[in-house]
PDB file of N, CA and C in Angstrom:
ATOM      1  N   UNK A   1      47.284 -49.882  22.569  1.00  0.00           N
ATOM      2  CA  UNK A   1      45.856 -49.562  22.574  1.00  0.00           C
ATOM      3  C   UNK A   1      45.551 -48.449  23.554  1.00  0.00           C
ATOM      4  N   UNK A   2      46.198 -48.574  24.598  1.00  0.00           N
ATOM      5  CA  UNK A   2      46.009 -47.744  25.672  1.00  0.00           C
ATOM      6  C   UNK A   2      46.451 -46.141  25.042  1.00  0.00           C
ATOM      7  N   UNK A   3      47.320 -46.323  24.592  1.00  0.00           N
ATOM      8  CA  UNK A   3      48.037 -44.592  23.734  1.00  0.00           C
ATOM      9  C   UNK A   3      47.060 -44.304  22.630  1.00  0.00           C
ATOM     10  N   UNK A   4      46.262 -45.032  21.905  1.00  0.00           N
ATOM     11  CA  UNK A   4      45.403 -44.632  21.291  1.00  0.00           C
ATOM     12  C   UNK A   4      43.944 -44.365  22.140  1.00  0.00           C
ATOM     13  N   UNK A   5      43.612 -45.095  23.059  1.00  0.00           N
ATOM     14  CA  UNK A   5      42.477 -44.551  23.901  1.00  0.00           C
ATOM     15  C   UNK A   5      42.648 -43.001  24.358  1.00  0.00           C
ATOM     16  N   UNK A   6      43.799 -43.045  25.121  1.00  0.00           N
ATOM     17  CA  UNK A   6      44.571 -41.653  25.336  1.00  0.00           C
ATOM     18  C   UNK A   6      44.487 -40.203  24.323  1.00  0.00           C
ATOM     19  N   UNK A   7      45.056 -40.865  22.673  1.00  0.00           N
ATOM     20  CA  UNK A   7      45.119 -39.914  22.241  1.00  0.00           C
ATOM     21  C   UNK A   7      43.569 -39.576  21.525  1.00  0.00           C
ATOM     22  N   UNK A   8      42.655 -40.241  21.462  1.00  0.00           N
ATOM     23  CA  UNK A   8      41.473 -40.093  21.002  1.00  0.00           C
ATOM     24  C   UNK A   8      40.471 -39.249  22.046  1.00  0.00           C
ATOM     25  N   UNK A   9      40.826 -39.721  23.565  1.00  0.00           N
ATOM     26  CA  UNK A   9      40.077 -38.893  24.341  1.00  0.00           C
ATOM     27  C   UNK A   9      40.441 -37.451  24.533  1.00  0.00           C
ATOM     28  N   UNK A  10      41.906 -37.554  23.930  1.00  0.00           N
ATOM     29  CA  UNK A  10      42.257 -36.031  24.094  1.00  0.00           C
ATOM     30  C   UNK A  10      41.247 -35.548  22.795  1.00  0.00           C
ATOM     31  N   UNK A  11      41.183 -36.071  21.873  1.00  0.00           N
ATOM     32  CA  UNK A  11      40.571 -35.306  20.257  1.00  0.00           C
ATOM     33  C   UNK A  11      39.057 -35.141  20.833  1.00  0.00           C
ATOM     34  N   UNK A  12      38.648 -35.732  21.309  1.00  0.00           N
ATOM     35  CA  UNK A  12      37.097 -35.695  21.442  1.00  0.00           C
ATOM     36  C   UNK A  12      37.155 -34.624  22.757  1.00  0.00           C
ATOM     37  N   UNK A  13      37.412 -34.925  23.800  1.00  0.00           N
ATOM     38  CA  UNK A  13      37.042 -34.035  24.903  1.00  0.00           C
ATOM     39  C   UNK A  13      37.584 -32.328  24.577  1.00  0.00           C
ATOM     40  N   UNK A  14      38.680 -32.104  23.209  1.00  0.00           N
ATOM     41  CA  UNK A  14      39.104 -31.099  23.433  1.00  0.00           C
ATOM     42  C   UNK A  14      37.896 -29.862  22.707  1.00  0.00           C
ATOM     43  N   UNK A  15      36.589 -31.039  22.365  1.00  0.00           N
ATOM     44  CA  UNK A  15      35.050 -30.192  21.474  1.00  0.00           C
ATOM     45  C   UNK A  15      34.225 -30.877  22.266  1.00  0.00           C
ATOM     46  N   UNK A  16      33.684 -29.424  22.299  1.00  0.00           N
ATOM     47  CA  UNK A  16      32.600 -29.801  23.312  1.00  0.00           C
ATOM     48  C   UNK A  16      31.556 -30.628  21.928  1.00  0.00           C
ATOM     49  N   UNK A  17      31.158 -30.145  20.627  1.00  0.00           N
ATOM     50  CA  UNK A  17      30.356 -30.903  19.978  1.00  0.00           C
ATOM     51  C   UNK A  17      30.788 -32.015  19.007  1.00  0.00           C
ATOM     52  N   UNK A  18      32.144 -32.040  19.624  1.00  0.00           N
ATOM     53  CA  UNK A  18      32.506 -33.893  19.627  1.00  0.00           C
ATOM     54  C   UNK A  18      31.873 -34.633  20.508  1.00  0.00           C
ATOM     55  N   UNK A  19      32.362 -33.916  21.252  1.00  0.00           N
ATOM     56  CA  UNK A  19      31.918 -35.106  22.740  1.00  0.00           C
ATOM     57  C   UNK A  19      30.470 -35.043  22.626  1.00  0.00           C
ATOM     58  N   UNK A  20      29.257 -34.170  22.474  1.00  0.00           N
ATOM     59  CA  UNK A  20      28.263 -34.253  22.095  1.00  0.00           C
ATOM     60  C   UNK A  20      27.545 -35.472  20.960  1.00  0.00           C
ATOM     61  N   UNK A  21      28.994 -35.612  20.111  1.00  0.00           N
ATOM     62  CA  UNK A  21      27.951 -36.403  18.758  1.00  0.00           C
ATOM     63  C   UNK A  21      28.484 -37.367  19.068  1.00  0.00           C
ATOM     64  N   UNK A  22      29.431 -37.650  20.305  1.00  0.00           N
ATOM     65  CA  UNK A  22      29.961 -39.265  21.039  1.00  0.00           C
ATOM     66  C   UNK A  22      28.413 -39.682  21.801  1.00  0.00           C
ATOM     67  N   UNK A  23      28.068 -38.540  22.635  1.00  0.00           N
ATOM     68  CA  UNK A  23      27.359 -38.531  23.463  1.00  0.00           C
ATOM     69  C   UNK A  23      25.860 -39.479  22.292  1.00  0.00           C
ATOM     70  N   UNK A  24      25.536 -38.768  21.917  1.00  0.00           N
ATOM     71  CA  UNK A  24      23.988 -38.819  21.344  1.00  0.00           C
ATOM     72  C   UNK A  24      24.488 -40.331  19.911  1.00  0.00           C
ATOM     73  N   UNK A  25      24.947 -40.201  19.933  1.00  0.00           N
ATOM     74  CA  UNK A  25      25.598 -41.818  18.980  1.00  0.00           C
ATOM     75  C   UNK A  25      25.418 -42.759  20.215  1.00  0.00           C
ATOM     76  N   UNK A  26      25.937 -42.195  21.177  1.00  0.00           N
ATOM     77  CA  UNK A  26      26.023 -43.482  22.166  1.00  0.00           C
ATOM     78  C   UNK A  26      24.510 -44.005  22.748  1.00  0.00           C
ATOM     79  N   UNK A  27      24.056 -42.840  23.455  1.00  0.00           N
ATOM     80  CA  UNK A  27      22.697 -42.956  23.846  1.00  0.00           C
ATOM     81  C   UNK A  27      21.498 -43.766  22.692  1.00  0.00           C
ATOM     82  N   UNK A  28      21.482 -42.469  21.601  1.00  0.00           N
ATOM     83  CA  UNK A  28      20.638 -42.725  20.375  1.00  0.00           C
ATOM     84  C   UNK A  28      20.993 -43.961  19.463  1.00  0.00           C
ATOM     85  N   UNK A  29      21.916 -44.477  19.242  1.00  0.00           N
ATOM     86  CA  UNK A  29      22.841 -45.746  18.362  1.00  0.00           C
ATOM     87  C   UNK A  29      22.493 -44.960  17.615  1.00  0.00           C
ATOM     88  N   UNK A  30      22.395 -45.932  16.180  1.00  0.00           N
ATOM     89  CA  UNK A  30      22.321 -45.300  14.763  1.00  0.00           C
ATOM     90  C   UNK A  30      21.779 -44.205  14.124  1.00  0.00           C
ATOM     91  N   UNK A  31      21.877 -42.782  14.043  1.00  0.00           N
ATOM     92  CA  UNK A  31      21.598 -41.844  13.543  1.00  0.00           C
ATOM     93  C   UNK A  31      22.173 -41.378  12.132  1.00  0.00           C
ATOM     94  N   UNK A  32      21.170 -40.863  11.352  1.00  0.00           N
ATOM     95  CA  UNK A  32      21.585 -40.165  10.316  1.00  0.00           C
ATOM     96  C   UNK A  32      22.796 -38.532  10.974  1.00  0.00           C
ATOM     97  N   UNK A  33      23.432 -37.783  10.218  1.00  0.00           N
ATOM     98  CA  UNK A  33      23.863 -36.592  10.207  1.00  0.00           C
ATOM     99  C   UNK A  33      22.824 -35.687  10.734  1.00  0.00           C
ATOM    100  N   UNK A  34      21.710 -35.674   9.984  1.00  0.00           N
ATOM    101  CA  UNK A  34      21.001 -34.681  10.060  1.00  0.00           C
ATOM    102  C   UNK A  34      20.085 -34.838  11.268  1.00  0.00           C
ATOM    103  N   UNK A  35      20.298 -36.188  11.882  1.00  0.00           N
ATOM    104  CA  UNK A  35      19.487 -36.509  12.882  1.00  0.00           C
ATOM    105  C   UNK A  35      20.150 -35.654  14.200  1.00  0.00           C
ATOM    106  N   UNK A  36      21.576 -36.192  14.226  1.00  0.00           N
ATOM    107  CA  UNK A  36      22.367 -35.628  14.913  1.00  0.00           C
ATOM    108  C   UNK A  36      22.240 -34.106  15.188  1.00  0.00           C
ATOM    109  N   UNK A  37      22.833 -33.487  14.206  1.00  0.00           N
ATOM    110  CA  UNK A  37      22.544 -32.109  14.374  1.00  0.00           C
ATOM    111  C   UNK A  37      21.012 -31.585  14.804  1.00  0.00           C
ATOM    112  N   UNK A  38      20.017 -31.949  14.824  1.00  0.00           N
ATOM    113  CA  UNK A  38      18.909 -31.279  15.039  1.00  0.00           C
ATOM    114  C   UNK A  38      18.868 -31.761  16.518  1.00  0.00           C
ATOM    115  N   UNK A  39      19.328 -33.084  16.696  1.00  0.00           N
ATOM    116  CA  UNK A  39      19.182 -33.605  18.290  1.00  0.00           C
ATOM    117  C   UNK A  39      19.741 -32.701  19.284  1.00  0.00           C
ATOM    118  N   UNK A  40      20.996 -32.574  18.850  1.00  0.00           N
ATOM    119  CA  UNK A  40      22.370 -31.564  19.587  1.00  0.00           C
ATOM    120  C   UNK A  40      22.281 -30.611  19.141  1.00  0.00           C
ATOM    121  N   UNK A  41      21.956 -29.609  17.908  1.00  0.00           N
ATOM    122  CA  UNK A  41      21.583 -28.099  17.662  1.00  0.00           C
ATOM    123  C   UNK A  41      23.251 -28.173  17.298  1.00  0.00           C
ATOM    124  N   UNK A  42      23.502 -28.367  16.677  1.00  0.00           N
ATOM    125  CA  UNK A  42      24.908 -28.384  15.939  1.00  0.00           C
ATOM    126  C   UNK A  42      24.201 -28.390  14.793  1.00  0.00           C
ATOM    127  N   UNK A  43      25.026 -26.997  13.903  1.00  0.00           N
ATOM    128  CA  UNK A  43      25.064 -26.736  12.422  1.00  0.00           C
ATOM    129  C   UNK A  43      25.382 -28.195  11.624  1.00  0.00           C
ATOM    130  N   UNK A  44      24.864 -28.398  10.792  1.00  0.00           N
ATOM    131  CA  UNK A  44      24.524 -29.874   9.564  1.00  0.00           C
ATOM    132  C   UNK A  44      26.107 -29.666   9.441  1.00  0.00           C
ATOM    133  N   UNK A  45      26.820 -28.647   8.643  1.00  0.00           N
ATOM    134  CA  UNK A  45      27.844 -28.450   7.669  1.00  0.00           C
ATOM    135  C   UNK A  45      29.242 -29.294   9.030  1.00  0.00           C
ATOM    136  N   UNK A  46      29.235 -28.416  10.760  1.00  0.00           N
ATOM    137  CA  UNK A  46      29.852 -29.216  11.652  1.00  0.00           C
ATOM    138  C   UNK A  46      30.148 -30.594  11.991  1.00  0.00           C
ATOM    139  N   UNK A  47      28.609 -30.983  11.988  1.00  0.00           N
ATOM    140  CA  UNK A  47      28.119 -32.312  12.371  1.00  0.00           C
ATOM    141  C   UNK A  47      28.723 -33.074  10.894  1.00  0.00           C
ATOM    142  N   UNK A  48      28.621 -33.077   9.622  1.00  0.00           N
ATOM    143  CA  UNK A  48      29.275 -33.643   9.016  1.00  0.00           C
ATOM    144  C   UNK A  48      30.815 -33.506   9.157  1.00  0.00           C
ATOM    145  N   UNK A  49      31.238 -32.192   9.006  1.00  0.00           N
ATOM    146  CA  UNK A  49      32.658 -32.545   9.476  1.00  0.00           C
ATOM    147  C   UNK A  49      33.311 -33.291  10.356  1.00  0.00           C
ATOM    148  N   UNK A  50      32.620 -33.257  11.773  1.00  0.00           N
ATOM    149  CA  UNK A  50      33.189 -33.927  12.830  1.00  0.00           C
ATOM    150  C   UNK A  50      33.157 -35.515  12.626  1.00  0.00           C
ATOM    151  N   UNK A  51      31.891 -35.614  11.988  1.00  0.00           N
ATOM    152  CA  UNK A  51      32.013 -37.017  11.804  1.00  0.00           C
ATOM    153  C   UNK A  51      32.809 -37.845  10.850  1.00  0.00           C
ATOM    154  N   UNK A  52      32.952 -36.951   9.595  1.00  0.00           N
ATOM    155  CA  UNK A  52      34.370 -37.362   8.883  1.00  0.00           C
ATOM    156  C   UNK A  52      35.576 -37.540   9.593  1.00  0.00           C
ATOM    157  N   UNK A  53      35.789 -36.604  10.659  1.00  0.00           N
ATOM    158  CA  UNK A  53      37.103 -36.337  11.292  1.00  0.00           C
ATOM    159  C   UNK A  53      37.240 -38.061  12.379  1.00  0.00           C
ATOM    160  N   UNK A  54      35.942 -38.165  12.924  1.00  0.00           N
ATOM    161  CA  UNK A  54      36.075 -39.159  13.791  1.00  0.00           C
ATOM    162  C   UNK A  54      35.649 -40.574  12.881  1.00  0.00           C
ATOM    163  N   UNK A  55      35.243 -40.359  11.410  1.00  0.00           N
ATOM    164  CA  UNK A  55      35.229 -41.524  10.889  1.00  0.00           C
ATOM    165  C   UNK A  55      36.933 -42.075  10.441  1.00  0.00           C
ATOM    166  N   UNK A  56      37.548 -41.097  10.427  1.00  0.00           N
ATOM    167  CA  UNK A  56      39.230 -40.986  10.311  1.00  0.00           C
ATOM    168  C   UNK A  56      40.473 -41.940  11.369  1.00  0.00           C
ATOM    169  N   UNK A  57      39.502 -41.195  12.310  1.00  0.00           N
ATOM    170  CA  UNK A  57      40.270 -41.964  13.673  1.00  0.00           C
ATOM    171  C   UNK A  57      39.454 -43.498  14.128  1.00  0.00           C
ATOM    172  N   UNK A  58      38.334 -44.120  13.253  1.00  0.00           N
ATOM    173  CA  UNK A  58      37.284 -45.300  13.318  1.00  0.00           C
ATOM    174  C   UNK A  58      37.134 -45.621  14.766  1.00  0.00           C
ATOM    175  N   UNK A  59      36.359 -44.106  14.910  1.00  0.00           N
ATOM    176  CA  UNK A  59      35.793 -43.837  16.003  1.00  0.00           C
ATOM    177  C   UNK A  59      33.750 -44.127  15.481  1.00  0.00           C
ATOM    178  N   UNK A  60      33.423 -43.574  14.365  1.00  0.00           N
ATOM    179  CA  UNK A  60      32.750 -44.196  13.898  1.00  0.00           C
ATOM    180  C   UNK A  60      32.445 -44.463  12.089  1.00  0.00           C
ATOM    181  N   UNK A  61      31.469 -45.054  11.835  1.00  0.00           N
ATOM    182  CA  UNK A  61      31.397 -45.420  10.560  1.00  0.00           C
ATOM    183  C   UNK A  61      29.833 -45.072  10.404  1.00  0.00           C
ATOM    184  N   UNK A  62      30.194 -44.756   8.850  1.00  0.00           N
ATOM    185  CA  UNK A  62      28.765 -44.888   7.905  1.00  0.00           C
ATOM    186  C   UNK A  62      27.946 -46.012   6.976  1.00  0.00           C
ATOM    187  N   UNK A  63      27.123 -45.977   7.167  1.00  0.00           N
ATOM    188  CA  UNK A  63      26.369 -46.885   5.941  1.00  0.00           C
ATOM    189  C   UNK A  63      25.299 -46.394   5.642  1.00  0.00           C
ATOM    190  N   UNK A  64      25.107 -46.296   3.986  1.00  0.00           N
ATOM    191  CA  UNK A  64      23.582 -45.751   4.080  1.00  0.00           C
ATOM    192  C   UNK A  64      23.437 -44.497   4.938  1.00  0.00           C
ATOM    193  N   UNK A  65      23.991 -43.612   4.592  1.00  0.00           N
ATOM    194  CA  UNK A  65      23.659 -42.374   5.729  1.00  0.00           C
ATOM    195  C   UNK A  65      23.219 -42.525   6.682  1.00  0.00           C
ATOM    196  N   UNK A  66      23.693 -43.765   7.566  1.00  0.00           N
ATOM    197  CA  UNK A  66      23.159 -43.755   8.664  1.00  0.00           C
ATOM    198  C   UNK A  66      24.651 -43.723   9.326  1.00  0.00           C
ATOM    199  N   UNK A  67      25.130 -43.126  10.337  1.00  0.00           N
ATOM    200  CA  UNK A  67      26.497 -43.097  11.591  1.00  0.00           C
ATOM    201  C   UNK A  67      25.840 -44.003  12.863  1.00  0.00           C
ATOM    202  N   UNK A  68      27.249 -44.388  13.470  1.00  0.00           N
ATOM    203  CA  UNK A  68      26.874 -45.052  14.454  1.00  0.00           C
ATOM    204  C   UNK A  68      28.422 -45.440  15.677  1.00  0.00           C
ATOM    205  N   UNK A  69      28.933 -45.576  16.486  1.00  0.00           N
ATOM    206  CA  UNK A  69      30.162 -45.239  16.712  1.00  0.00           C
ATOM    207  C   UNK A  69      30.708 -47.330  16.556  1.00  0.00           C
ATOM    208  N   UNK A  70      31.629 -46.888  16.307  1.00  0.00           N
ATOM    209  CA  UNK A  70      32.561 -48.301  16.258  1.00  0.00           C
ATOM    210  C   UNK A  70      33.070 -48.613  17.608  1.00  0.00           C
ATOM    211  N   UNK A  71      33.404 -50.073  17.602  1.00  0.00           N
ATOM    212  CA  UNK A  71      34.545 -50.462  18.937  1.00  0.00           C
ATOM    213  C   UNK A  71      34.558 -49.310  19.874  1.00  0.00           C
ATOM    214  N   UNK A  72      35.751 -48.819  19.267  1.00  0.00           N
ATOM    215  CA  UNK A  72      36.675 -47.965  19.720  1.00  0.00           C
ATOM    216  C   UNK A  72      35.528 -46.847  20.014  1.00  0.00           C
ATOM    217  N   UNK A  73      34.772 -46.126  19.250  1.00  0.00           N
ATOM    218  CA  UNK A  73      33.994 -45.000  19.665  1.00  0.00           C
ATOM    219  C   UNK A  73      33.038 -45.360  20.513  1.00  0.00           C
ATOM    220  N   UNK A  74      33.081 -46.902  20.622  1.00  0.00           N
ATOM    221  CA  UNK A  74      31.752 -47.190  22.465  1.00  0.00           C
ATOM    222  C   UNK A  74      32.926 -47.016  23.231  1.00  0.00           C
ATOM    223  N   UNK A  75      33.962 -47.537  23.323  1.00  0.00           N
ATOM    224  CA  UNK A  75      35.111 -47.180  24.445  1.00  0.00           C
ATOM    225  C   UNK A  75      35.186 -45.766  25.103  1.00  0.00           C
ATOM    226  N   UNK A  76      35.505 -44.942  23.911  1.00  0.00           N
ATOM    227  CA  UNK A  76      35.439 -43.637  24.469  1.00  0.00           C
ATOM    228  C   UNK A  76      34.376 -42.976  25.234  1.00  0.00           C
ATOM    229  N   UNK A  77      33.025 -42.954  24.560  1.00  0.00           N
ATOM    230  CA  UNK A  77      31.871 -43.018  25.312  1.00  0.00           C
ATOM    231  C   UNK A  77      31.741 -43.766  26.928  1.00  0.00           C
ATOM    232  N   UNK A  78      31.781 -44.912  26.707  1.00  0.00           N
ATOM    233  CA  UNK A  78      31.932 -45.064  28.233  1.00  0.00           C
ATOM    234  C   UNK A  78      33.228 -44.857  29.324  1.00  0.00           C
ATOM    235  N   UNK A  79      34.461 -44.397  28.867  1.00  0.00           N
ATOM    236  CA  UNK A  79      35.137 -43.857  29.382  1.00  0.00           C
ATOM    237  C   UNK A  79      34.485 -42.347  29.476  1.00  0.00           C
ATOM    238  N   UNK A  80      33.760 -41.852  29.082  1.00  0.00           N
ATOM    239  CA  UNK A  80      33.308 -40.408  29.067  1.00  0.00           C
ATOM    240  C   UNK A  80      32.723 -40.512  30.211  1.00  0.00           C
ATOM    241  N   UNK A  81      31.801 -41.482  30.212  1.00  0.00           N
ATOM    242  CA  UNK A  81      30.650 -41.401  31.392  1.00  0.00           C
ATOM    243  C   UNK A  81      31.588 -41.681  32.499  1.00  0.00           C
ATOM    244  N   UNK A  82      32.159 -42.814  32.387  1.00  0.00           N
ATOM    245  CA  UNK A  82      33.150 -42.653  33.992  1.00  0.00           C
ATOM    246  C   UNK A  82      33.500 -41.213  34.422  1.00  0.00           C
ATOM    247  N   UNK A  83      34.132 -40.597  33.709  1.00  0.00           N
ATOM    248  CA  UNK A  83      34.885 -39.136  33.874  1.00  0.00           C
ATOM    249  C   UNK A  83      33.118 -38.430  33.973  1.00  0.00           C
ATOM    250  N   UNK A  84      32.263 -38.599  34.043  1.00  0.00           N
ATOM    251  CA  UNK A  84      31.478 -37.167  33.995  1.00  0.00           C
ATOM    252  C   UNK A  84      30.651 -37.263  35.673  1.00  0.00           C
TER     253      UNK A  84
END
């Protein structure tokens, strides 16, 4: 678990508007895509990608167009805040 905490914080911290849509998932909970991007000023077309990318690693999940981070994507988040 620990090598996957590891290798996930490397994927997220190495974007800054990863770590952003960790950030505002975490703060905000459940957001649409489009919520996201207008919150953080990240392009729609990004903000969907990234979140596919981190729905990959079930960092988070969708329902109903709504995102929201999983387990594992509150972990990272508050490991973020320690580090900031």
């Amino acid at each position: 678990m620990a090598a996957d905490l590891a290798g996930n914080m490397g994927f997220i911290m190495g974007n800054k508007h990863r770590e952003r849509v960790i950030q505002v998932l975490g703060s905000k909970g459940r957001l649409s895509a489009e919520k996201v991007a207008k919150f953080e000023r990240i392009p729609a077309p990004s903000v969907n990608k990234i979140l596919a990318e981190m729905a990959e690693r079930s960092l988070v999940f969708e329902n109903n167009d709504i995102w929201c981070l999983t387990e594992a994507g509150q972990e990272i988040e508050r490991e973020m805040k320690k580090r900031s």
